[in-house]
Each structure stands twice: as C-alpha cells, then as structure tokens.
N, C-alpha and C. Protein backbone atom coordinates (compact mmCIF):
# COMPACT_ATOMS: atom_id res chain seq x y z
N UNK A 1 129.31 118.89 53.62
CA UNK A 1 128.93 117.55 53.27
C UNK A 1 127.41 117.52 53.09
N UNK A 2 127.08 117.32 52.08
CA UNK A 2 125.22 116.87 51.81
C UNK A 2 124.57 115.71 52.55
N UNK A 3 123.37 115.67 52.26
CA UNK A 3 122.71 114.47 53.41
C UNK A 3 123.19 113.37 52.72
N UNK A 4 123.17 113.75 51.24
CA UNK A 4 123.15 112.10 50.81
C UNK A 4 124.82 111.80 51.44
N UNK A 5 125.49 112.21 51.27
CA UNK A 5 127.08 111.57 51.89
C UNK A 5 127.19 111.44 53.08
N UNK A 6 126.43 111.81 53.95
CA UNK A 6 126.09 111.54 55.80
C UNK A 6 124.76 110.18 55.91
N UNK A 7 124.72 109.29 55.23
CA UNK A 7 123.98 107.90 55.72
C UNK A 7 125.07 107.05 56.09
N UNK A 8 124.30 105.99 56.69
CA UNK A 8 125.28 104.46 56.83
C UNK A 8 125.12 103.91 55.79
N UNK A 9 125.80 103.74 54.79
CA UNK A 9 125.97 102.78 53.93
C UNK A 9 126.16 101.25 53.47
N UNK A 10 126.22 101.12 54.98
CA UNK A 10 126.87 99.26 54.61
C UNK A 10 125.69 98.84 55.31
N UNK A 11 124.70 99.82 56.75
CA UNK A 11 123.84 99.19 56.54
C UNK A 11 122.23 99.66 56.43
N UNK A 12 122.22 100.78 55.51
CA UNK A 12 120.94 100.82 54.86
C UNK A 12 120.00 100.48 54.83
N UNK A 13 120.19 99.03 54.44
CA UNK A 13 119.21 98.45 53.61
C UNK A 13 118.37 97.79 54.43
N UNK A 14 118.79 97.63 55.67
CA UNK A 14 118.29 97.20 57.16
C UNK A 14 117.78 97.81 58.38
N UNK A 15 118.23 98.96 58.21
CA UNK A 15 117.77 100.12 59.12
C UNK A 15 116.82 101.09 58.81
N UNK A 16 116.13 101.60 60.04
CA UNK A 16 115.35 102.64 59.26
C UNK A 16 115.89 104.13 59.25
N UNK A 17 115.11 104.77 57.90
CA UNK A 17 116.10 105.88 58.01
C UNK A 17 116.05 106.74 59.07
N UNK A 18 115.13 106.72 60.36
CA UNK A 18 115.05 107.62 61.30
C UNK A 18 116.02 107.30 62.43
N UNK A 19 116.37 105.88 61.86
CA UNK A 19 117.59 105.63 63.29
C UNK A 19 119.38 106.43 62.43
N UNK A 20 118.94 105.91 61.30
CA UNK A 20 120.27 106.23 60.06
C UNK A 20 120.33 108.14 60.76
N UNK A 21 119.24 108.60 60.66
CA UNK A 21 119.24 109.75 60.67
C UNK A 21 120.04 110.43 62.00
N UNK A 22 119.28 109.69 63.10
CA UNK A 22 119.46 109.74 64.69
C UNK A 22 121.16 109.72 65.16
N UNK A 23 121.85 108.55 64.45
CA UNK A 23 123.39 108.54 63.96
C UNK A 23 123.95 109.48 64.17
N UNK A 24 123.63 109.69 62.42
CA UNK A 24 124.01 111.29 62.36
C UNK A 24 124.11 112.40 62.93
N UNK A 25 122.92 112.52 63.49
CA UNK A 25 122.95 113.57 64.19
C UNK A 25 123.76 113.74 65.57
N UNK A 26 123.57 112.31 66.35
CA UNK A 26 124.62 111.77 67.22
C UNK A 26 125.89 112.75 67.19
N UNK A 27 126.54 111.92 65.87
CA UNK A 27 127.87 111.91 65.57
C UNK A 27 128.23 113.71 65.28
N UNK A 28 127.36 114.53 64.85
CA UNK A 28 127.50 115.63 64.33
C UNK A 28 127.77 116.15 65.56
N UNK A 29 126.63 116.22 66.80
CA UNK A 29 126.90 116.83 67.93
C UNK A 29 127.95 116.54 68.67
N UNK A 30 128.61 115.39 69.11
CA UNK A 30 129.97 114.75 69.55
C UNK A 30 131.12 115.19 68.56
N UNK A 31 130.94 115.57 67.65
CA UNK A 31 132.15 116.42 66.50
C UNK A 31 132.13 118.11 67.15
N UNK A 32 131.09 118.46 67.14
CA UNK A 32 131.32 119.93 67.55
C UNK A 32 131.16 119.87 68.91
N UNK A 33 130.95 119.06 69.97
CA UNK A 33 131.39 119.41 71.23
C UNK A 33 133.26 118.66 71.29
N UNK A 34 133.96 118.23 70.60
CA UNK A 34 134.90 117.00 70.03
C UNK A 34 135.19 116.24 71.30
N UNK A 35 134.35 115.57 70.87
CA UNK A 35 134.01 114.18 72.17
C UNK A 35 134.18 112.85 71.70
N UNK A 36 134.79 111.97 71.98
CA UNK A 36 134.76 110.78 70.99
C UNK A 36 133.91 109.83 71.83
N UNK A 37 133.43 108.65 70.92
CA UNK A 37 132.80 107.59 71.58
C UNK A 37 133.43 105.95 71.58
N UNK A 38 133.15 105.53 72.87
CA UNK A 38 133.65 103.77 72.50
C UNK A 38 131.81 103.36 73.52
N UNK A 39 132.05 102.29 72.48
CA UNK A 39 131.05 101.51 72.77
C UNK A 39 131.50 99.59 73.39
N UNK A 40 130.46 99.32 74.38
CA UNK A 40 130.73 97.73 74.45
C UNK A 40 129.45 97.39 74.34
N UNK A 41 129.54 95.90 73.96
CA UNK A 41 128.14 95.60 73.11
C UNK A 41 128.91 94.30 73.26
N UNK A 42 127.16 93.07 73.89
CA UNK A 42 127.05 91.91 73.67
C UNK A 42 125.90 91.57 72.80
N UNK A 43 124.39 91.82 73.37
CA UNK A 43 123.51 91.29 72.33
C UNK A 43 123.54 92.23 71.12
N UNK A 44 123.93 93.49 71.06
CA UNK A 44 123.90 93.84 69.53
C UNK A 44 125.21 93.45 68.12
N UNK A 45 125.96 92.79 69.28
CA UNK A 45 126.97 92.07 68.35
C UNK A 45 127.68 93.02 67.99
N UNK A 46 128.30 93.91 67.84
CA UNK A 46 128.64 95.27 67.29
C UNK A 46 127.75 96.04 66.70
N UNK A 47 126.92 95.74 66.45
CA UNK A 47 126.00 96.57 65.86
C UNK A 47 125.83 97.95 65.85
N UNK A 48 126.26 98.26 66.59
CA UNK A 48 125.80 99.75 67.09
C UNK A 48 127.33 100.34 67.01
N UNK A 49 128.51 99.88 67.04
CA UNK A 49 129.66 100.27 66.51
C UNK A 49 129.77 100.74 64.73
N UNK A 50 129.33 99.48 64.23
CA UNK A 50 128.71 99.23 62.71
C UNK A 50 127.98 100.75 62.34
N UNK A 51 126.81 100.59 63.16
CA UNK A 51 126.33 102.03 62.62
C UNK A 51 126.73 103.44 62.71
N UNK A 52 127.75 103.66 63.89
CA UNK A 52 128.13 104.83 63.99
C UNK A 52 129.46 105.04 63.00
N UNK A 53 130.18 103.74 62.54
CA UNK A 53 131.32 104.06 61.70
C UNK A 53 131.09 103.95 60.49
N UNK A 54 129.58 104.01 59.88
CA UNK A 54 129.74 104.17 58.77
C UNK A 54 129.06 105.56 58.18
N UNK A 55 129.01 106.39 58.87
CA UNK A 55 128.53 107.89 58.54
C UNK A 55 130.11 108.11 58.05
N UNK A 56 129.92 108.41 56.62
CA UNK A 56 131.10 108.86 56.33
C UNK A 56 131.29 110.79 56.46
N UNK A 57 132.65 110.56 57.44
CA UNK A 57 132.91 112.10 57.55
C UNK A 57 133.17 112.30 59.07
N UNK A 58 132.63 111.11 59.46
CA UNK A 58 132.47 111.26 61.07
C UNK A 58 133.10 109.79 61.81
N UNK A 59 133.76 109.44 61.07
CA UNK A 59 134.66 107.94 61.88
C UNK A 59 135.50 108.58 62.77
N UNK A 60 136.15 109.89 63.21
CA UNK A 60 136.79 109.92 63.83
C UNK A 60 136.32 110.08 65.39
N UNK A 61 135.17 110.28 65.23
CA UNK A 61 134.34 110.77 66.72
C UNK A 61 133.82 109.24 67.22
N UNK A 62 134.34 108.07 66.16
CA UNK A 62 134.03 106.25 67.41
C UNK A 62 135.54 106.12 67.49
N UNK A 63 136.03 106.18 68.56
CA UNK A 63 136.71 106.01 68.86
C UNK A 63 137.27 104.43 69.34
N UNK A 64 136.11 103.57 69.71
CA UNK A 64 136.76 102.35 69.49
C UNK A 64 135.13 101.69 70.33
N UNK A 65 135.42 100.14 69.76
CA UNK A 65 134.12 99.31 70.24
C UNK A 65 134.62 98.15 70.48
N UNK A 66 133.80 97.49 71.75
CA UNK A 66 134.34 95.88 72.25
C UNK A 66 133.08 95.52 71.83
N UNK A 67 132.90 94.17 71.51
CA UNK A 67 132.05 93.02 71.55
C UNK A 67 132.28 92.51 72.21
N UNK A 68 131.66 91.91 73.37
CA UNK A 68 131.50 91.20 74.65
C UNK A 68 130.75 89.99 74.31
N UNK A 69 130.69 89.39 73.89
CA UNK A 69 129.25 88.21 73.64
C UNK A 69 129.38 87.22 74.71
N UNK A 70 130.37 86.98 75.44
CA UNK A 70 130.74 86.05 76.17
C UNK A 70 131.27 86.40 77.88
N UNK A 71 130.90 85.94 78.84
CA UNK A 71 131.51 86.63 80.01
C UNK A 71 132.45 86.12 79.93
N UNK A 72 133.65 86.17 79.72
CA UNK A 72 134.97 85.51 79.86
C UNK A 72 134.91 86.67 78.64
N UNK A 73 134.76 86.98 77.75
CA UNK A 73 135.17 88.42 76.95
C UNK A 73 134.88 89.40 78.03
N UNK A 74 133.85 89.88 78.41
CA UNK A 74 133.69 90.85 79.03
C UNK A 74 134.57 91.02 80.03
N UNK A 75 135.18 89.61 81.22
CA UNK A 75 135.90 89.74 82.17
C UNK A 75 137.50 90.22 81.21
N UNK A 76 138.33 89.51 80.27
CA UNK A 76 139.21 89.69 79.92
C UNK A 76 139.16 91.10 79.07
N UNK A 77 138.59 91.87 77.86
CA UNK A 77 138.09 92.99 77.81
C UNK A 77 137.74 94.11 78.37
N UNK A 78 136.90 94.18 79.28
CA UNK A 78 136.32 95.03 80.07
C UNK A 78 136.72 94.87 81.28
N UNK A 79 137.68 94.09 81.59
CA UNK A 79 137.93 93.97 83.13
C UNK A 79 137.13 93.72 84.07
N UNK A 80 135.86 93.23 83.76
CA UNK A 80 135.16 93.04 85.09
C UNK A 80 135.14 91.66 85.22
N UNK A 81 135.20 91.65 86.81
CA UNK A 81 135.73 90.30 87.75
C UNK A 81 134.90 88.93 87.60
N UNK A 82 135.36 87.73 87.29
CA UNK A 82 134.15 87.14 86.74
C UNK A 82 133.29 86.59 88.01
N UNK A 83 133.69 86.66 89.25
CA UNK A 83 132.76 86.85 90.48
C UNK A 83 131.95 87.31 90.11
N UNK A 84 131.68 88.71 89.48
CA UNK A 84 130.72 89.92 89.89
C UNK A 84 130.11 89.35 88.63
N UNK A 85 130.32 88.85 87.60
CA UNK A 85 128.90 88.49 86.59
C UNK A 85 128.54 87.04 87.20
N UNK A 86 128.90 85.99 87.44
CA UNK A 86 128.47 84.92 88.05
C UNK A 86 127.38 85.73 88.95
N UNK A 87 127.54 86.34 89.86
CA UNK A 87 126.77 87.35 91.52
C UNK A 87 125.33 87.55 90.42
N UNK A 88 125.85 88.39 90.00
CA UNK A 88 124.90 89.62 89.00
C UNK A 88 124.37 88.72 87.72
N UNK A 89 124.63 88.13 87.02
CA UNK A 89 124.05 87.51 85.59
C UNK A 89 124.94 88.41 84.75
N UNK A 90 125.24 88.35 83.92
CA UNK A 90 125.76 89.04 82.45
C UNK A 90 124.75 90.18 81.78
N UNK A 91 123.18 89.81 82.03
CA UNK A 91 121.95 90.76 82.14
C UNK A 91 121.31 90.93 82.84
N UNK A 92 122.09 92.45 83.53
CA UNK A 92 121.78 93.15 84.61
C UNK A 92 122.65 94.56 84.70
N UNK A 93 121.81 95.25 85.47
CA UNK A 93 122.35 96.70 85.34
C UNK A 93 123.62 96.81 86.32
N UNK A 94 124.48 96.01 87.27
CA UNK A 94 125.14 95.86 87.52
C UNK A 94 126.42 95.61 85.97
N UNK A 95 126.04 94.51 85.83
CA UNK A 95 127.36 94.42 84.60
C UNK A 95 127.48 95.36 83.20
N UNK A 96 126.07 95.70 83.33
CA UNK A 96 125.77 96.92 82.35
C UNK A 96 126.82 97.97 82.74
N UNK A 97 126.48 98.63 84.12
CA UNK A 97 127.68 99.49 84.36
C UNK A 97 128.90 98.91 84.35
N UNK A 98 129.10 98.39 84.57
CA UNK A 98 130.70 98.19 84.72
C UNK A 98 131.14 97.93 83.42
N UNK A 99 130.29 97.58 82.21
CA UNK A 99 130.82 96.89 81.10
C UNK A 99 131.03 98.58 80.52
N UNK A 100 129.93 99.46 80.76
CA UNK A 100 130.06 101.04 80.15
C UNK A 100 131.81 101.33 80.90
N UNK A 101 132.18 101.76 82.54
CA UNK A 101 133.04 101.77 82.99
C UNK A 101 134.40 101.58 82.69
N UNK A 102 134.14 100.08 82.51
CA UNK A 102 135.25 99.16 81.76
C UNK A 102 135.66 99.87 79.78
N UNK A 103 134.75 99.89 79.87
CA UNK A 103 134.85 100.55 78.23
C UNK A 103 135.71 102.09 77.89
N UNK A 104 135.18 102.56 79.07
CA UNK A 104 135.77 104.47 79.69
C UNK A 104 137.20 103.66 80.09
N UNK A 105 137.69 103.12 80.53
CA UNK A 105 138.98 102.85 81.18
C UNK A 105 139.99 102.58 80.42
N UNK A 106 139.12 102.01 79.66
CA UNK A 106 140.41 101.28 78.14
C UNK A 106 140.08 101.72 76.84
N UNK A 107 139.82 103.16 76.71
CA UNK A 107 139.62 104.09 75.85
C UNK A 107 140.05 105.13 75.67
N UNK A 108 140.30 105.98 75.23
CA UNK A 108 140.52 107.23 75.17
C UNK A 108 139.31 107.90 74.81
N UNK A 109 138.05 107.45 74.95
CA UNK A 109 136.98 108.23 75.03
C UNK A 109 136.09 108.81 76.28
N UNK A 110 135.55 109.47 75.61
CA UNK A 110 134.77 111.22 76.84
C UNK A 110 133.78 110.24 77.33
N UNK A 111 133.06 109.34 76.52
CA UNK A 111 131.83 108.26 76.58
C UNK A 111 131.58 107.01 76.05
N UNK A 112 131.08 106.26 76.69
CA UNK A 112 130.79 104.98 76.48
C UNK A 112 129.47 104.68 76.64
N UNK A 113 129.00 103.67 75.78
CA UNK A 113 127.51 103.16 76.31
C UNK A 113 127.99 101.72 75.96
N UNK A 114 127.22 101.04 76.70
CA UNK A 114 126.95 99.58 77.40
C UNK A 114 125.66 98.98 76.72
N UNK A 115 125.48 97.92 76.06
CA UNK A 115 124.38 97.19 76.34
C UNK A 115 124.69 95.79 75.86
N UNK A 116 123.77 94.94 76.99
CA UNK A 116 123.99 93.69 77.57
C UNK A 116 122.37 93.15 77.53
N UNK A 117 122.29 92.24 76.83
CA UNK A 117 120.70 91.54 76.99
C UNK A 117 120.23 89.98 76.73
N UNK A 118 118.99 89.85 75.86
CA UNK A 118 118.65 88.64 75.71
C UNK A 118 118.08 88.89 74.25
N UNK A 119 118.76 88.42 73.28
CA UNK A 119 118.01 89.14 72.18
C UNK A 119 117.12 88.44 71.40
N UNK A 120 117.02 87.32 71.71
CA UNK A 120 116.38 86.72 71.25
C UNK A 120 116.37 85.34 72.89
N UNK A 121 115.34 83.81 72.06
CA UNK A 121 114.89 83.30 73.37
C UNK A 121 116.43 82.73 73.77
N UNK A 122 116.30 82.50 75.34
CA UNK A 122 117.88 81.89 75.94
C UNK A 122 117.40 80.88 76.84
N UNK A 123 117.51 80.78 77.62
CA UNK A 123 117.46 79.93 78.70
C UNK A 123 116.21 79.65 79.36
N UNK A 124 115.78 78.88 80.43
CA UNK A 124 114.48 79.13 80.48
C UNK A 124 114.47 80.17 82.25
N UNK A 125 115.50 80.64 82.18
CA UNK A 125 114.74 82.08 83.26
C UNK A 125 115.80 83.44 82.70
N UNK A 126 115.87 83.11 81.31
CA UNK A 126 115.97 84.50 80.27
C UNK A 126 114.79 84.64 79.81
N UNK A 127 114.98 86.00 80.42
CA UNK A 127 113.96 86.91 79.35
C UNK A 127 113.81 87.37 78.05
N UNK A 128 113.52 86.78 76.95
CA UNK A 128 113.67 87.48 75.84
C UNK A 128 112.98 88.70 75.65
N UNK A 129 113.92 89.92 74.69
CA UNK A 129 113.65 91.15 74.84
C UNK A 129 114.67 92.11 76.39
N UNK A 130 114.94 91.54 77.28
CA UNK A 130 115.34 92.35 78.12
C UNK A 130 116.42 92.81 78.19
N UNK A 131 116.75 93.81 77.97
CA UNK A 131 118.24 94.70 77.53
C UNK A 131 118.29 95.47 78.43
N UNK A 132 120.21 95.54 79.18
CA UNK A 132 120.18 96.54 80.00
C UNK A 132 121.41 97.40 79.24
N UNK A 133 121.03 98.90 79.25
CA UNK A 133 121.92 99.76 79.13
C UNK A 133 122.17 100.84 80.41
N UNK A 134 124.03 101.02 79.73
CA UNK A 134 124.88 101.56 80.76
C UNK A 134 125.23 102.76 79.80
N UNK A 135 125.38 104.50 80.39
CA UNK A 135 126.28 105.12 79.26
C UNK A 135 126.76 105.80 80.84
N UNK A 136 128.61 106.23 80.46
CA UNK A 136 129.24 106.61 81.33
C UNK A 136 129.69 107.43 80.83
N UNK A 137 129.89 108.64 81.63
CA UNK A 137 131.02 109.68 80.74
C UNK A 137 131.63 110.19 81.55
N UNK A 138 133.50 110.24 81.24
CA UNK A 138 134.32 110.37 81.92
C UNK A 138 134.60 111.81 82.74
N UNK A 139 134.65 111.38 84.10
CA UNK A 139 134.50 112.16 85.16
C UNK A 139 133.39 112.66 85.11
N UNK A 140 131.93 112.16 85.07
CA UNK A 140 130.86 112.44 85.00
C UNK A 140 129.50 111.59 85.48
N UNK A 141 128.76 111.41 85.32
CA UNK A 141 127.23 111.03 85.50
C UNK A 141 127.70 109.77 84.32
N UNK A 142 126.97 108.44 85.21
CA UNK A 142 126.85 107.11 84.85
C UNK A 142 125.38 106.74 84.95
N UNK A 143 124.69 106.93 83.54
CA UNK A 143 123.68 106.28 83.78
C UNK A 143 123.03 105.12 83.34
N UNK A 144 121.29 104.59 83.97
CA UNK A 144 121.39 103.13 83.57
C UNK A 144 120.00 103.06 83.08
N UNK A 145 119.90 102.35 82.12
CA UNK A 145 118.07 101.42 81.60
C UNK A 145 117.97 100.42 81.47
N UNK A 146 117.04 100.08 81.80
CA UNK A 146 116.49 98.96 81.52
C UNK A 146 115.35 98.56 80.95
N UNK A 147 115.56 97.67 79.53
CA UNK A 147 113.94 97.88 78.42
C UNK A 147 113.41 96.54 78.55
N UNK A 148 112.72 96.15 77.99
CA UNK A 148 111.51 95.04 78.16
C UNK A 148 110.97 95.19 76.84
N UNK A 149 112.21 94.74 75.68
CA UNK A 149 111.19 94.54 74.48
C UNK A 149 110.03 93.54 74.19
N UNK A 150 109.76 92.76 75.13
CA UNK A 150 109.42 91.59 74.83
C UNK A 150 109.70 90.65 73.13
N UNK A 151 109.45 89.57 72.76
CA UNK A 151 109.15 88.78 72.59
C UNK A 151 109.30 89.01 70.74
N UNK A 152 109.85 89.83 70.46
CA UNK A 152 110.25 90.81 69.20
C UNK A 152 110.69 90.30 67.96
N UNK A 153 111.48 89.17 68.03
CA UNK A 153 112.65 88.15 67.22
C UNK A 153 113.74 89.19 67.79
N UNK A 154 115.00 88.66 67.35
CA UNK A 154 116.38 89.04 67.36
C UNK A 154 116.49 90.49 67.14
N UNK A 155 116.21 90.93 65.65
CA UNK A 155 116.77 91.90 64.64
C UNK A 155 115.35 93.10 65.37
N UNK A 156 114.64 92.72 66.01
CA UNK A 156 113.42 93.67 66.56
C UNK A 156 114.13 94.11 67.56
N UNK A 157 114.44 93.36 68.42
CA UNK A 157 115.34 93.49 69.56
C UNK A 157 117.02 94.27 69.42
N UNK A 158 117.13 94.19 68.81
CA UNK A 158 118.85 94.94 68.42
C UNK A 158 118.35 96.26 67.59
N UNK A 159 117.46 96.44 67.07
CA UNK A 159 116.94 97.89 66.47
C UNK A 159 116.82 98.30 67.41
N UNK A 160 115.64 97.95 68.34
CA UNK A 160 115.31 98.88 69.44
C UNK A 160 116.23 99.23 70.25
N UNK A 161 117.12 98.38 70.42
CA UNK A 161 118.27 98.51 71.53
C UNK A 161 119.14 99.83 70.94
N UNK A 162 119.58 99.40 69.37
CA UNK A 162 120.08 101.21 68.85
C UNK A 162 119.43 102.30 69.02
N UNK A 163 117.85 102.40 68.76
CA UNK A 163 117.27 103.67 69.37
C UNK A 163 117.76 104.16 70.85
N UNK A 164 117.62 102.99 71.78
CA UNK A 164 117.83 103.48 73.03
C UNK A 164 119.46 103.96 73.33
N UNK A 165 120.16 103.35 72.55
CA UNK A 165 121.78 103.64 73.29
C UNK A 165 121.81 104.84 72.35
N UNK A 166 121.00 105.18 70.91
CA UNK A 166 121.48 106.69 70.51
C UNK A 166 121.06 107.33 71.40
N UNK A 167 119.76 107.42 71.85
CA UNK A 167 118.59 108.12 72.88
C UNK A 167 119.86 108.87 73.98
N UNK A 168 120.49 107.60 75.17
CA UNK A 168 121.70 107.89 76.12
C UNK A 168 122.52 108.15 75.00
N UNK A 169 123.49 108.15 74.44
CA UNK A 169 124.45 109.21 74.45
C UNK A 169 123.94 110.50 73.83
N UNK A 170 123.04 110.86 73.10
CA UNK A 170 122.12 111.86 73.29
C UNK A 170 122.16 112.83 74.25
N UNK A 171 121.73 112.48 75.33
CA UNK A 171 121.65 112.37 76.86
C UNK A 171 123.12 113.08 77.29
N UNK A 172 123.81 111.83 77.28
CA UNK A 172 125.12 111.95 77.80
C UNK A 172 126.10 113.12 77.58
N UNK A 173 125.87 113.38 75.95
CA UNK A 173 126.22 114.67 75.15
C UNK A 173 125.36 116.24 75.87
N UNK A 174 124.61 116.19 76.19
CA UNK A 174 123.63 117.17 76.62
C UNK A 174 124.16 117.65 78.30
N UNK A 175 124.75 117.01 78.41
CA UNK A 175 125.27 117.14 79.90
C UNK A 175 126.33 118.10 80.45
C-alpha cells in the first residue's frame, strides 16, 4: 500500500498531517503485533475513533469505539456506577480509568484508551482545556494523564487530546 492510500480521508482537511501520519503509524504497529483497539471518548466526541477508521487498509485493527458525552452514557455503556462519577466528577482520572477498563470489558480488544475532559468553557469550577486520559491493556499495565491545555477553543483542545491518546497507545503497544 503507498502513502498516498494510508491517510485519513474524511478528515484531512482538518488535521495535521503529523497527527494523520502518527495514525498510521499507530495502526501499522497494532497490525503487526495483531492487537486491536477500542476506544471511549467524551470530549473528543468520537473523534479519535473517526481518525483511526479512516486509514484505509487498517479498519480492522479499531475494533470498536463508545462515545460517552453524558454520565448516564458512560454509566449504561461503560458500566461505571453512577455513585463513582457523582464521588469523582466525570473529569477525573478516576473515571478516566474506569471508562478505559469499562471499554477493555466490553470489547474484544488487547487496548483501550479513555479520554474524558472540558473542551471547551463549562461550568464555573470547569476547567477549560483539562483532559484526563486512561489507556488499559488487557491483562496488563493501566495507565493515566492528565493535560492542562488551557484556554485553546474546542477544536485546539480535541487535536491535542489526539496527539496525546496516539502518544499512550504508542506506549501501550511498546509494552
């Protein structure tokens, strides 16, 4: 397959090519170790599902993605208890893990990554910019971040958040 037939196509025109690239490369290494991925995702909206399924050649290594946008998704979805996000907030490295966890449980994938944030302004003791990521991999090492984009707009904030969750499963793959 040539480079030009290994981009995201649907979304291009919005991304930069070093994250388009980062994808790829992702997806290439999770093909030859054959590892599949599911992802859960609230502030990137799917986003980061979006980008990994459109490398054509390599849809078979996402294995599946939740959108969480809502705790009452995340509790019915991801199974986590809606005690424990009321306790914790919805953004926090607590529900971060469990939302990665939850994702490993009701998958048939090796890995999951998590991210849960504020992507723009919310409430007035939300932080805009603050994203927590979770990546878990089954029967393995669960790990966690936490970023501080500040103050970015939305679409600043959900880019950066894809660098970081390629960054962990990166990571996760290397293990």
């Amino acid at each position: 397959m040539s480079d030009n037939e290994k981009t995201a196509e649907t979304l291009e025109p919005a991304l930069p090519a070093a994250l388009e690239q980062q994808a790829c490369d992702l997806l290439d290494r999770a093909h030859e170790f054959e590892m599949q991925i599911a992802t859960a995702e609230s502030c990137t909206g799917g986003l980061l599902a979006a980008l990994l399924t459109d490398v054509r050649g390599r849809g078979h290594v996402f294995e599946r993605g939740f959108v969480t946008y809502t705790n009452e998704a995340k509790s019915e979805m991801l199974g986590i208890p809606m005690d424990l996000i009321e306790e914790h907030g919805a953004v926090s490295r607590t529900i971060a893990l469990a939302m990665a966890k939850g994702a490993l449980d009701r998958s048939q994938a090796h890995f999951a990554l998590s991210i849960t944030g504020f992507a723009g302004p919310g409430g007035p003791d939300d932080e805009e910019g603050l994203v927590h990521f979770a990546c878990a991999r089954r029967n393995g090492v669960t790990c966690h971040r936490e970023e501080r984009f500040g103050a970015i707009g939305r679409g600043g904030v959900r880019i950066a958040a894809l660098e970081v969750a390629l960054s962990m499963m990166e990571e996760a793959l290397a293990q």
